[in-house]
C-alpha atoms as a PDB file:
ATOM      1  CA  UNK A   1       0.000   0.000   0.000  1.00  0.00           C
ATOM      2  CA  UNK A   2       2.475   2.305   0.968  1.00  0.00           C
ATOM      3  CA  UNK A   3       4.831   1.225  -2.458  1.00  0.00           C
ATOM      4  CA  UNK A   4       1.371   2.150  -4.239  1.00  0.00           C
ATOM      5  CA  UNK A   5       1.428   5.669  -2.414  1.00  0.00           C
ATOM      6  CA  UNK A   6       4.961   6.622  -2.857  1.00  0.00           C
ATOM      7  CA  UNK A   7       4.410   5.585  -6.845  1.00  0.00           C
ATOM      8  CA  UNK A   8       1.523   8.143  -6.999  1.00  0.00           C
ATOM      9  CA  UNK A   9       3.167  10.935  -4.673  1.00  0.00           C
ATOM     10  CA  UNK A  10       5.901  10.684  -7.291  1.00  0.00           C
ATOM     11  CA  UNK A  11       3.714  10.921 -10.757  1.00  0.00           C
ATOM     12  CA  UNK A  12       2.072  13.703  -9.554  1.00  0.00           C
ATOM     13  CA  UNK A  13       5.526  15.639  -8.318  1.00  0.00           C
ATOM     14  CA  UNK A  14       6.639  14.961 -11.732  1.00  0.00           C
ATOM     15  CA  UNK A  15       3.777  15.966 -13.412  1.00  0.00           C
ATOM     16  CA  UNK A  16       3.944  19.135 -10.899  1.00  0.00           C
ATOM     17  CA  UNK A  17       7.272  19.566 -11.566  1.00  0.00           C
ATOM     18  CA  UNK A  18       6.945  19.306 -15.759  1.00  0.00           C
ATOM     19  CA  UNK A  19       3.760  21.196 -16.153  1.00  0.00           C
ATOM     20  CA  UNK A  20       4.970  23.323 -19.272  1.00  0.00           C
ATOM     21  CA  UNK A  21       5.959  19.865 -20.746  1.00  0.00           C
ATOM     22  CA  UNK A  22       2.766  18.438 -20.161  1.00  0.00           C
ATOM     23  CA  UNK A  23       1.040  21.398 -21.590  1.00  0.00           C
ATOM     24  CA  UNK A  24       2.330  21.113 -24.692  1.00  0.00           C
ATOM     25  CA  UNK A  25       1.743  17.829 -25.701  1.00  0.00           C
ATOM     26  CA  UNK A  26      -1.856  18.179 -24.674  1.00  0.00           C
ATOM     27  CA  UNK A  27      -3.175  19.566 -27.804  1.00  0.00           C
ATOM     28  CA  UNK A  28      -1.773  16.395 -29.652  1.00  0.00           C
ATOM     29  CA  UNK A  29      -3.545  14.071 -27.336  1.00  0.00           C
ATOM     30  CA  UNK A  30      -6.533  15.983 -27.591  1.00  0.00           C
ATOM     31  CA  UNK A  31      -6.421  15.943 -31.456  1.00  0.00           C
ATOM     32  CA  UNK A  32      -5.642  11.918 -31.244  1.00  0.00           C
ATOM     33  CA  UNK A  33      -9.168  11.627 -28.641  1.00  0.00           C
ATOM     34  CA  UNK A  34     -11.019  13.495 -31.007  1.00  0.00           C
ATOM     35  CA  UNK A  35     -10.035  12.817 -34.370  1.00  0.00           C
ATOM     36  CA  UNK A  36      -8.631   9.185 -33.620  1.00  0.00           C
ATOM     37  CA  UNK A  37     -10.103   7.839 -31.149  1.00  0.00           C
ATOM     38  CA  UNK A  38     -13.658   8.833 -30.320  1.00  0.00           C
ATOM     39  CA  UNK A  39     -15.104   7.820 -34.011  1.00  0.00           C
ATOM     40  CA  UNK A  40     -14.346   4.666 -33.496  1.00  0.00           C
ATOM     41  CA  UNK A  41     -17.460   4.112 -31.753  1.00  0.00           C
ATOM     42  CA  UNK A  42     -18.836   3.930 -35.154  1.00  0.00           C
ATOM     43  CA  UNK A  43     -17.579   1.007 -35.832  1.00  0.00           C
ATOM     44  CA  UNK A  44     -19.635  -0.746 -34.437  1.00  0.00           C
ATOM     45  CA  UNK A  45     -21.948  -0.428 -37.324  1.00  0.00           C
ATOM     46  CA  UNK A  46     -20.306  -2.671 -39.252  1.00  0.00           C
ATOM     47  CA  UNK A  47     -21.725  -5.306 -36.854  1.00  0.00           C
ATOM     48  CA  UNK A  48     -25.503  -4.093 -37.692  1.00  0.00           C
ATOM     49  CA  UNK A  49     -27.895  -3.405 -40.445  1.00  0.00           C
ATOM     50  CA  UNK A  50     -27.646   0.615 -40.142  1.00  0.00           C
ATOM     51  CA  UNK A  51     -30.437   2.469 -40.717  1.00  0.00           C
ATOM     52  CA  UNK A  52     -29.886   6.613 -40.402  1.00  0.00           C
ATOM     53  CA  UNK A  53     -33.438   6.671 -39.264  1.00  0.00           C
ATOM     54  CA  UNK A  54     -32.832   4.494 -36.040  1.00  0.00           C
ATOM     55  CA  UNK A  55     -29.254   5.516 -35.990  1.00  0.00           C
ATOM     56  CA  UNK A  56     -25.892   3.831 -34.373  1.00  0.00           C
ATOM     57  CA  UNK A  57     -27.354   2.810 -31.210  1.00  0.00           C
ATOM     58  CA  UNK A  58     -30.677   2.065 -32.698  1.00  0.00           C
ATOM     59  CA  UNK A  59     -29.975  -0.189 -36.036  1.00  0.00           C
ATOM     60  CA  UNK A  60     -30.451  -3.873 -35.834  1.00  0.00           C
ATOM     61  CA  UNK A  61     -27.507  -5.996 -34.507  1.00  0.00           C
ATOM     62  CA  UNK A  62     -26.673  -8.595 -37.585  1.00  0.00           C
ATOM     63  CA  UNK A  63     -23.203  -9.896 -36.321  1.00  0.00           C
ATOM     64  CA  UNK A  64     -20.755 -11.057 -38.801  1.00  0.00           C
ATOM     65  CA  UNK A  65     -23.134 -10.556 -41.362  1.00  0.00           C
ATOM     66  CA  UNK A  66     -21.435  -8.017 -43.991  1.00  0.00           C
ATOM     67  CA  UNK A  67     -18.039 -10.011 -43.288  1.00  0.00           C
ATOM     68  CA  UNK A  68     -19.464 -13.114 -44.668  1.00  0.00           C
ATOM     69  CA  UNK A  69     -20.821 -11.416 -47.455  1.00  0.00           C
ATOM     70  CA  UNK A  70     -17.684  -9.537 -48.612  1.00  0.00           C
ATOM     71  CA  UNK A  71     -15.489 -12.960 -48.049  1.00  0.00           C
ATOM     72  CA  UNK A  72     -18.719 -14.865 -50.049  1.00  0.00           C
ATOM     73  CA  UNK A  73     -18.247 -11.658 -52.937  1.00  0.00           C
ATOM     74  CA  UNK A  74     -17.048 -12.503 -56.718  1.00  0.00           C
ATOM     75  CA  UNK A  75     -14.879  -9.448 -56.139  1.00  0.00           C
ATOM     76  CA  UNK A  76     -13.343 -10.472 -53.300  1.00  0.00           C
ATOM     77  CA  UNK A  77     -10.062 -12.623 -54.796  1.00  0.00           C
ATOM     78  CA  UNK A  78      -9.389  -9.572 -57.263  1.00  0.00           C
ATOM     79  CA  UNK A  79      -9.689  -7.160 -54.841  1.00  0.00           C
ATOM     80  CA  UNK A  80      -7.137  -9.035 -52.237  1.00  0.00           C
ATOM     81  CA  UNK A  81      -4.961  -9.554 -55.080  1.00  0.00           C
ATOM     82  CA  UNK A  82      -4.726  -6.020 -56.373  1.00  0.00           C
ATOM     83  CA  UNK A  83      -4.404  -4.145 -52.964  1.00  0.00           C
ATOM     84  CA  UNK A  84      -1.887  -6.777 -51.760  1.00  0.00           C
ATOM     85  CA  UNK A  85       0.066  -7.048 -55.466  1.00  0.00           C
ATOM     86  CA  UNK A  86       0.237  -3.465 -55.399  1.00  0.00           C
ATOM     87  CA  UNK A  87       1.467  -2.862 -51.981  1.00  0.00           C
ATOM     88  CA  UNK A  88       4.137  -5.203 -52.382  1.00  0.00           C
ATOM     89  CA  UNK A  89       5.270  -3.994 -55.604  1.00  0.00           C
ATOM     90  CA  UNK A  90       5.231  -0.572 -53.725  1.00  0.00           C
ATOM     91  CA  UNK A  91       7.425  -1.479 -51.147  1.00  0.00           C
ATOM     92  CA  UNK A  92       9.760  -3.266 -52.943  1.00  0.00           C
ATOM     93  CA  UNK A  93      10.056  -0.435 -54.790  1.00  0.00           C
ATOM     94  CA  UNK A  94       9.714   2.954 -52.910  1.00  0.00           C
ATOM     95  CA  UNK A  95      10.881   1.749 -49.796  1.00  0.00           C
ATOM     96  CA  UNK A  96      14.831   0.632 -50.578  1.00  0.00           C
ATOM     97  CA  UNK A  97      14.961   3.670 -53.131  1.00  0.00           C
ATOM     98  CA  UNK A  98      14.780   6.684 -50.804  1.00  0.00           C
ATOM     99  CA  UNK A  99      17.424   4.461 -48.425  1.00  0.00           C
ATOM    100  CA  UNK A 100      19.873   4.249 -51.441  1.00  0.00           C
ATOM    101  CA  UNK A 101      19.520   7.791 -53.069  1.00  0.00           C
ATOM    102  CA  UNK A 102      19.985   9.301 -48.772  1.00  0.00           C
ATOM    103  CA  UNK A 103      23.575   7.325 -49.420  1.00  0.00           C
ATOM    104  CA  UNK A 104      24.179   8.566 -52.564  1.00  0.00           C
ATOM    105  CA  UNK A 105      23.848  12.018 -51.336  1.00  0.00           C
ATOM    106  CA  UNK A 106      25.790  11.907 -48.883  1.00  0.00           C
ATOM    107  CA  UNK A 107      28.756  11.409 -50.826  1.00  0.00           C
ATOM    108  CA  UNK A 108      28.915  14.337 -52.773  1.00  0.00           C
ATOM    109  CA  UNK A 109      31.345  17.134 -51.631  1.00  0.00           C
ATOM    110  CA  UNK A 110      30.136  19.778 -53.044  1.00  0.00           C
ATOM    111  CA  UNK A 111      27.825  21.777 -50.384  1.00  0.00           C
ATOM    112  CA  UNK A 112      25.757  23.324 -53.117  1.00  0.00           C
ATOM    113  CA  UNK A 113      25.201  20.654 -55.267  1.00  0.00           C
ATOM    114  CA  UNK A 114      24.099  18.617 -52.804  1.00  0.00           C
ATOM    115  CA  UNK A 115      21.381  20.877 -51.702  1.00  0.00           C
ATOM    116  CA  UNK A 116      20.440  21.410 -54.852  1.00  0.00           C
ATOM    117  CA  UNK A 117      20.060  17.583 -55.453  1.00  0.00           C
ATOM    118  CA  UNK A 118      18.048  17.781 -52.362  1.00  0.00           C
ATOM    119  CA  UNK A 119      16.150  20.502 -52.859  1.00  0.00           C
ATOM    120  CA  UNK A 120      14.674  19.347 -56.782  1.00  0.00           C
ATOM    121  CA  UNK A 121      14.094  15.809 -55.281  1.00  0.00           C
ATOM    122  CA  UNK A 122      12.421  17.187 -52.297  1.00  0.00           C
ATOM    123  CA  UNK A 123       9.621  19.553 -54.409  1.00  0.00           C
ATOM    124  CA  UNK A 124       7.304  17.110 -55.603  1.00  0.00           C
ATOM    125  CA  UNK A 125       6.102  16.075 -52.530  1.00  0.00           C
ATOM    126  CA  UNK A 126       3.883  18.913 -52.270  1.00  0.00           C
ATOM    127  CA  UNK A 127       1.952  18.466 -55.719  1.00  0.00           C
ATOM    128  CA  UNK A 128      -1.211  18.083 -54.679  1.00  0.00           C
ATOM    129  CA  UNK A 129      -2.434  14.296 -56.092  1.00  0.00           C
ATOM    130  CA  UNK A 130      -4.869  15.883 -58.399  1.00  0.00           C
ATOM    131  CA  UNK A 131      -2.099  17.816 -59.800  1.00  0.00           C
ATOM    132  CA  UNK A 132       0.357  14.625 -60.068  1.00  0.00           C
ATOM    133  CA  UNK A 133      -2.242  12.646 -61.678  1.00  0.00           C
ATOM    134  CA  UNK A 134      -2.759  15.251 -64.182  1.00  0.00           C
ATOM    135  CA  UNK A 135       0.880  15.723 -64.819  1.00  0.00           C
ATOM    136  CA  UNK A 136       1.219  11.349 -65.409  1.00  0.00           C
ATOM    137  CA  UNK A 137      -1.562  11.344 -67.928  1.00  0.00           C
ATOM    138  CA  UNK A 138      -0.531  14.615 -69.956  1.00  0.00           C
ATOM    139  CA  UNK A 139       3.142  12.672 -69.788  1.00  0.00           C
ATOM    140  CA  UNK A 140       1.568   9.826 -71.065  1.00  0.00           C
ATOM    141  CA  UNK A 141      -1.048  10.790 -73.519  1.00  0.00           C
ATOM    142  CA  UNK A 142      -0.656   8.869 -76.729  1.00  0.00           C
ATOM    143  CA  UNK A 143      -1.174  11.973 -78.457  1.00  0.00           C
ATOM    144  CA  UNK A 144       0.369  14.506 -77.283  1.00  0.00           C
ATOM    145  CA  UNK A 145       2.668  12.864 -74.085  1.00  0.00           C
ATOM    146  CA  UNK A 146       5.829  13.267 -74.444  1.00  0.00           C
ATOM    147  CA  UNK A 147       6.955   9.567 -74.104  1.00  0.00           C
ATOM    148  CA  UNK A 148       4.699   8.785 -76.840  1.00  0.00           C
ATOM    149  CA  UNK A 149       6.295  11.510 -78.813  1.00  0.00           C
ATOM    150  CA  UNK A 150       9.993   9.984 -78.738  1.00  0.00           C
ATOM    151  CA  UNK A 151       8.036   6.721 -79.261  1.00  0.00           C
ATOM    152  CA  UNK A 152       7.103   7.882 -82.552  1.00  0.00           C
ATOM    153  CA  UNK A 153      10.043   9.464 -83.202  1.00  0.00           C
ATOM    154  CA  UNK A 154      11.807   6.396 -83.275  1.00  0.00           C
ATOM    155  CA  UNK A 155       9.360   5.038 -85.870  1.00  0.00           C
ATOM    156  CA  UNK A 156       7.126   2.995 -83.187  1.00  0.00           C
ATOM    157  CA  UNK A 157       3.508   3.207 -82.209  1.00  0.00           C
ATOM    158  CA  UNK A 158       1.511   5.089 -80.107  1.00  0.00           C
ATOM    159  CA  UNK A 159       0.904   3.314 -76.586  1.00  0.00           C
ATOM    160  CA  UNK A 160      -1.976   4.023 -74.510  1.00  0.00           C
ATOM    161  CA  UNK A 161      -0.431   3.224 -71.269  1.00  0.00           C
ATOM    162  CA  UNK A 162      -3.115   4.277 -69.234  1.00  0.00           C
ATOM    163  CA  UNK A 163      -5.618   1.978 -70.078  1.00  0.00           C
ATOM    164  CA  UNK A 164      -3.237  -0.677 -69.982  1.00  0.00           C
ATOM    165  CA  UNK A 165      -4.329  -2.803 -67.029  1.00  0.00           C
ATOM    166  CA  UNK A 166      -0.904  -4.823 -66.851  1.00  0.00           C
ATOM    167  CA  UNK A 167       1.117  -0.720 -66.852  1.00  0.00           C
ATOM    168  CA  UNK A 168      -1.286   0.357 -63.884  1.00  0.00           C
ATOM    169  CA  UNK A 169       0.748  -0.773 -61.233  1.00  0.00           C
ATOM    170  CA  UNK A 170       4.482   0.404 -62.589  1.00  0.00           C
ATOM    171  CA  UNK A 171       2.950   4.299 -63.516  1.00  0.00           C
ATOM    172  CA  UNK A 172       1.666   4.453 -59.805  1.00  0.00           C
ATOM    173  CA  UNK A 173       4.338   3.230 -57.754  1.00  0.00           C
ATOM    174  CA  UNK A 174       6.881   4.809 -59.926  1.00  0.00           C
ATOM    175  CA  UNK A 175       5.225   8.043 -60.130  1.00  0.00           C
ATOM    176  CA  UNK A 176       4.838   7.603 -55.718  1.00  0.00           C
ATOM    177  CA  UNK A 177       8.327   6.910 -56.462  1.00  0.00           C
ATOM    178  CA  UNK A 178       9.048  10.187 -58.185  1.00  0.00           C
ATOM    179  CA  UNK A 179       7.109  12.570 -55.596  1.00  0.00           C
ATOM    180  CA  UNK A 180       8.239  10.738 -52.628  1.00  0.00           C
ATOM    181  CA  UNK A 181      11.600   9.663 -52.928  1.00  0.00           C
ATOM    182  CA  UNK A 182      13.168  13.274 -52.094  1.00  0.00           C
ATOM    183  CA  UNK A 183      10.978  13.414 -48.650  1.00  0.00           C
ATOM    184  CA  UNK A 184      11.096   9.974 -47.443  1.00  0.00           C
ATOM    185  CA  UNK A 185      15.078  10.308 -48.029  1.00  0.00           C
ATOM    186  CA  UNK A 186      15.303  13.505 -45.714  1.00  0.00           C
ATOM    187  CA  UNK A 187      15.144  10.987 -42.091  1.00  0.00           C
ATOM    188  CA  UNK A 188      17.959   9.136 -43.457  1.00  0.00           C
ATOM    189  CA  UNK A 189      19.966  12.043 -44.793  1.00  0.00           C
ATOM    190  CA  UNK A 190      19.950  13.117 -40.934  1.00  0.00           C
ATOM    191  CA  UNK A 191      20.655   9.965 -39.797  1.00  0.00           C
ATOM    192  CA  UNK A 192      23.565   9.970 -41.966  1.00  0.00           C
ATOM    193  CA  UNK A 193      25.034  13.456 -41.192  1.00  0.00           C
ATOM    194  CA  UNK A 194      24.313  12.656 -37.351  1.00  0.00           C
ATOM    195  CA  UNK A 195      27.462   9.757 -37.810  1.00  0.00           C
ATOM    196  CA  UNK A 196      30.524  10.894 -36.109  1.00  0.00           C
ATOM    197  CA  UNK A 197      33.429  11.843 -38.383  1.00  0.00           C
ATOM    198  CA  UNK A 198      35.891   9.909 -36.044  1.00  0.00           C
ATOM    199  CA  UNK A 199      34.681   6.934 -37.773  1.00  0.00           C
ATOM    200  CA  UNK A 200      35.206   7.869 -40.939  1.00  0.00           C
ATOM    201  CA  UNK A 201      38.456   9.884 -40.214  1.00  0.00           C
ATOM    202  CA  UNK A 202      39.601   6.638 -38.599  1.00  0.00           C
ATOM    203  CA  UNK A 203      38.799   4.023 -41.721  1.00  0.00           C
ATOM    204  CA  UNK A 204      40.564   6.283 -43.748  1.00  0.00           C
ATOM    205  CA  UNK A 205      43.714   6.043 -41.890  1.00  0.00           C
ATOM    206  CA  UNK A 206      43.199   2.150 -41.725  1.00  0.00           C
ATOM    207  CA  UNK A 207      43.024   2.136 -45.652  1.00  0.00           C
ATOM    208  CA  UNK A 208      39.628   1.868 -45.849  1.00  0.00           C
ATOM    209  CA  UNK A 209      38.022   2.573 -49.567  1.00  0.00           C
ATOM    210  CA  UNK A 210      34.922   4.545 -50.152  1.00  0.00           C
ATOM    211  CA  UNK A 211      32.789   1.225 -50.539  1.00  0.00           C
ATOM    212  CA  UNK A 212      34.304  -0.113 -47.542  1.00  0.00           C
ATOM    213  CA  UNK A 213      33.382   3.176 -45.400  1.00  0.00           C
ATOM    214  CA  UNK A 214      29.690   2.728 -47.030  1.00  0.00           C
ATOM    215  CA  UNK A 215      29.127  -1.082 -45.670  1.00  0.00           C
ATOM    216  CA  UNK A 216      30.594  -1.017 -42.812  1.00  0.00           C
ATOM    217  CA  UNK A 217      30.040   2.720 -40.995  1.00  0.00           C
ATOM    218  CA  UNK A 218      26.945   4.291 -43.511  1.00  0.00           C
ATOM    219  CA  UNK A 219      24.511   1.608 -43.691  1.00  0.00           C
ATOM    220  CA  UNK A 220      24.850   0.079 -40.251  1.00  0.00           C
ATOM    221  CA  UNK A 221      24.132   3.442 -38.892  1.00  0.00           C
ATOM    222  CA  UNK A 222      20.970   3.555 -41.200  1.00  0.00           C
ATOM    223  CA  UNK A 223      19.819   0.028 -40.035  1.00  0.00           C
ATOM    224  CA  UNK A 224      17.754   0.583 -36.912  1.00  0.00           C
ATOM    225  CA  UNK A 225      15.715   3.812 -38.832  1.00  0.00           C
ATOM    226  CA  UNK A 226      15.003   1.357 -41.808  1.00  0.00           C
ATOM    227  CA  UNK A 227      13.474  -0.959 -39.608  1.00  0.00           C
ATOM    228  CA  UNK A 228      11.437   1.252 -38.030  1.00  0.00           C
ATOM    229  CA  UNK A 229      10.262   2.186 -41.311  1.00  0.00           C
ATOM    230  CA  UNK A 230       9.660  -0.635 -42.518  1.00  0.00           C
ATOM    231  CA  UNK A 231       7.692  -1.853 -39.487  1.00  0.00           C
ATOM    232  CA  UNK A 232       5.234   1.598 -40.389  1.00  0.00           C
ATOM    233  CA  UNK A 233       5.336   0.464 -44.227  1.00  0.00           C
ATOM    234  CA  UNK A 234       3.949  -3.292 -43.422  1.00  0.00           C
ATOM    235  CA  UNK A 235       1.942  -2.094 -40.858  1.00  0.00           C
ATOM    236  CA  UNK A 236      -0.048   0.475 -43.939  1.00  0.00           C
ATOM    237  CA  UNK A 237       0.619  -3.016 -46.319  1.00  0.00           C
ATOM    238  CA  UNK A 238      -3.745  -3.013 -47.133  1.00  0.00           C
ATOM    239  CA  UNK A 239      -4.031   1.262 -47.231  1.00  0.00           C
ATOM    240  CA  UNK A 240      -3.444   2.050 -50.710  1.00  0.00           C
ATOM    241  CA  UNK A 241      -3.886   6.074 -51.909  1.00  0.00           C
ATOM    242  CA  UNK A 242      -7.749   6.318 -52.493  1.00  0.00           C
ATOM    243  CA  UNK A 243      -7.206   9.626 -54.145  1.00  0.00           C
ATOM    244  CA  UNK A 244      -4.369   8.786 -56.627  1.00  0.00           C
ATOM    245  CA  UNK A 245      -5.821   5.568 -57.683  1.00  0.00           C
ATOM    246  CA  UNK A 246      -9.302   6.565 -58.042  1.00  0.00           C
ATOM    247  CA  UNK A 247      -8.284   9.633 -60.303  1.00  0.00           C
ATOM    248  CA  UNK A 248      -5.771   7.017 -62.727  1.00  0.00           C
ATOM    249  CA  UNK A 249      -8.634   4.304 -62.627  1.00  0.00           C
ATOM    250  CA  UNK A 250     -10.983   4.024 -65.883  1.00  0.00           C
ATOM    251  CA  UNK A 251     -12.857   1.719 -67.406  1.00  0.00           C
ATOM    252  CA  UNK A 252     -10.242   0.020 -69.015  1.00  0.00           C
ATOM    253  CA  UNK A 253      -7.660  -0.372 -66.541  1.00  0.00           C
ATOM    254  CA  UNK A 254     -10.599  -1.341 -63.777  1.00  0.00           C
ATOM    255  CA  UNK A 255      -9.219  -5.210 -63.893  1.00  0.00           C
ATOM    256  CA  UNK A 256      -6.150  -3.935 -62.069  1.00  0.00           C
ATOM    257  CA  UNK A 257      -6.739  -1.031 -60.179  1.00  0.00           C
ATOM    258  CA  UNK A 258     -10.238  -1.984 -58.173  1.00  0.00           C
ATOM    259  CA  UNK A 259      -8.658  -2.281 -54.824  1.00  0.00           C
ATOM    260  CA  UNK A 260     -10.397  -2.668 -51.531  1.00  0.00           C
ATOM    261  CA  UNK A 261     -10.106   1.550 -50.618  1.00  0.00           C
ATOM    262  CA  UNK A 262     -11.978   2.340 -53.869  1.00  0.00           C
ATOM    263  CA  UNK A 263     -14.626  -0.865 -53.143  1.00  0.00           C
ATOM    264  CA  UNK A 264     -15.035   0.904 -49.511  1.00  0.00           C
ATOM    265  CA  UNK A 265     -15.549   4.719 -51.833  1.00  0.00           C
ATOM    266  CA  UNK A 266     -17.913   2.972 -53.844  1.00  0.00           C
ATOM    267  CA  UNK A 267     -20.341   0.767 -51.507  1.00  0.00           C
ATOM    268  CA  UNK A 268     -20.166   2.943 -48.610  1.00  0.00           C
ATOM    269  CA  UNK A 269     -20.873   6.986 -50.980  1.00  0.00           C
ATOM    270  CA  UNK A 270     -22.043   5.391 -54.007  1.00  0.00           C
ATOM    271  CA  UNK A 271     -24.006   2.593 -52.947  1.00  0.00           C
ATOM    272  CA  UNK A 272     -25.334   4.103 -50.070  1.00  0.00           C
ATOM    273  CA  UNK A 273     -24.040   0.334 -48.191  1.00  0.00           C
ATOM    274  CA  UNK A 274     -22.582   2.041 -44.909  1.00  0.00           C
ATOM    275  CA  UNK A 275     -22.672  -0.703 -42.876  1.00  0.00           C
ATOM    276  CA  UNK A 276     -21.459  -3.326 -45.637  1.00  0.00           C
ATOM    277  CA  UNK A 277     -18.410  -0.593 -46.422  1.00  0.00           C
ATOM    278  CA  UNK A 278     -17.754  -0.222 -42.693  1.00  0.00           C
ATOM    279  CA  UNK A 279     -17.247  -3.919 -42.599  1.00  0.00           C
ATOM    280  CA  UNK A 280     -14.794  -4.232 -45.478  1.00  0.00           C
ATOM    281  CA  UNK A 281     -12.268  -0.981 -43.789  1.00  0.00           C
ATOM    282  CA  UNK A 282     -12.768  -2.942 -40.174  1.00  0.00           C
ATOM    283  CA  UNK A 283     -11.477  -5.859 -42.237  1.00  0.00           C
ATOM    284  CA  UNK A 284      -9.229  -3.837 -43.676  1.00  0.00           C
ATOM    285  CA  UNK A 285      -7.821  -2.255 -40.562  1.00  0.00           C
ATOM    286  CA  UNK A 286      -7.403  -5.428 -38.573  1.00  0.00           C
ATOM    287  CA  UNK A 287      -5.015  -7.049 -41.339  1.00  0.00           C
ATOM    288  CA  UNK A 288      -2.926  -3.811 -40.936  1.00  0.00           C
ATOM    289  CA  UNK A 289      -3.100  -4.576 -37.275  1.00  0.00           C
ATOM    290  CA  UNK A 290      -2.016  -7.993 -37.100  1.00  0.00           C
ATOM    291  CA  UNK A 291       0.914  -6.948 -39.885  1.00  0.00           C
ATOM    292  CA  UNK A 292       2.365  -4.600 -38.007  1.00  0.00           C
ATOM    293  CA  UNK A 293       2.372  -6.674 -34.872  1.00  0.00           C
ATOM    294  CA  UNK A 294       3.522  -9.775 -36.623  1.00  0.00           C
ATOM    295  CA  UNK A 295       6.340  -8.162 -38.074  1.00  0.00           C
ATOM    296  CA  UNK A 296       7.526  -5.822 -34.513  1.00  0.00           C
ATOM    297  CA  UNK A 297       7.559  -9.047 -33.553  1.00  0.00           C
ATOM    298  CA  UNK A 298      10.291 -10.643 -36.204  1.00  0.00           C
ATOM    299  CA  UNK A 299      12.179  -7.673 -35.820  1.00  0.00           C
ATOM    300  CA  UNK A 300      12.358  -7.887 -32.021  1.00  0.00           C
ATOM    301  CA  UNK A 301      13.297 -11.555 -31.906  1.00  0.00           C
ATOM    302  CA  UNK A 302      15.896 -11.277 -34.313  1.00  0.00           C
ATOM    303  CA  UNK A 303      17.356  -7.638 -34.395  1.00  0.00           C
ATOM    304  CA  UNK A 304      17.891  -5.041 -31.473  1.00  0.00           C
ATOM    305  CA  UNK A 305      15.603  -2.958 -32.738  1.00  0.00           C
ATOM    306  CA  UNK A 306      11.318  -2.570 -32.465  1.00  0.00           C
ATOM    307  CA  UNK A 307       8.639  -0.278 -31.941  1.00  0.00           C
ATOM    308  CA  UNK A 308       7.839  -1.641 -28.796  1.00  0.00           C
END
């Protein structure tokens, strides 16, 4: 009792003691309550038959219901297989790029070229999607895109690579690769100019090439960061861009870029199906859940370094 006592006499001396400290992170757990937190009460619709007349509290309670009916839907195997495809294609892609272009970087002398490397990498990430999308299809138009131009050039046909369902998933993770690569490199860019220069001072007077300096001070240092990353990145494996691929779907190219956030946009607005839509993002959410936890786990068992 007294152990309990002492423990509570000394939270609230801290928290006494910190006040200003406290004080400012209160606004972020106040937007994390409100925006995060408190809609998730809704979820529970996803459970019932809602009905905006009767409301959350009011609608009939169906159970598993709208699960069983999205596992049981024709759409369901396509739509696993294009969010999932897509995310790992993303990954593979965008994720080692940003880690490999931070090293690059950092071994250029030259101040200013450097920060002008940074600088034109860096500006793309605040094209608004609706802006990037527009810039992709102009780029790609088979009439008047620009590849398509030197295509012709050459003597070769028009392609009309946006309605090519087998080119969806290259133009939008190499376009994400494009806007994002400068930003996402920034972390790892500090990471690297955080490293003391003993070390490298040191390998050089041990003979120690360029290369060697890279594998055996540079990328150890960015280990533990790209792990952490990567962690967040598995953990996001189902969330795919709504806006980005809704504005580069069509028609056409519907076969491979239907995934489960678009399904959600058109059942849930469209179709008017809010509990049925509610469902599929609970779904959604939980296979994020258990990703992330499944793989903090692998990285705790067999590196030094986790979330938690």
């Amino acid at each position: 009792m007294k152990s309990s006592q002492s423990q509570t006499w000394s939270i609230s001396r801290s928290t006494r003691k910190n006040w200003d400290l406290y004080l400012l992170i209160l606004p972020v757990i106040i937007y994390f309550l409100l925006i995060k937190y408190l809609p998730m009460y809704g979820i529970q619709i996803a459970f019932k038959d809602f009905s905006p007349v009767k409301g959350v509290w009011g609608s009939d309670w169906v159970g598993f219901k709208h699960f069983i009916r999205f596992f049981n839907n024709y759409q369901f195997a396509t739509l696993m297989k294009n969010t999932i495809g897509l995310s790992l294609y993303q990954l593979a892609i965008a994720f080692p790029l940003p880690i490999l272009f931070a090293l690059m970087v950092n071994e250029v002398g030259k101040k200013w070229f450097k920060k002008s490397v940074q600088s034109i990498t860096f500006m793309p990430h605040f094209l608004s999607t609706v802006v990037l999308v527009g810039m992709v299809i102009a780029v790609l138009s088979p009439s008047t895109g620009i590849l398509n131009n030197i295509i012709k050039l050459f003597g070769g046909e028009a392609i009309y690579f946006m309605t090519e369902p087998s080119m969806f998933k290259s133009i939008y993770v190499f376009s994400e690769v494009w806007q994002n690569m400068g930003f996402s490199s920034v972390l790892y860019i500090a990471v690297l100019a955080g490293i003391d220069k003993h070390l490298y001072e040191a390998a050089m007077i041990d003979g120690a090439s360029k290369f060697q300096r890279l594998v055996h001070i540079a990328i150890p240092a960015l280990i533990p960061t790209a792990i952490i990353m990567f962690i967040f990145q598995c953990g996001s494996i189902m969330d795919i861009s709504f806006e980005k691929i809704y504005l580069m779907q069509n028609d056409l190219n519907i076969s491979a870029s239907n995934v489960i956030s678009t399904y959600v946009y058109e059942m849930g607005l469209l179709g008017s199906q809010f509990s049925f839509a509610s469902a599929v993002g609970l779904f959604n959410s939980v296979i994020n859940f258990l990703l992330i936890i499944f793989v903090n786990y692998i990285a705790k068992k067999y590196g030094e370094t986790s979330l938690w």
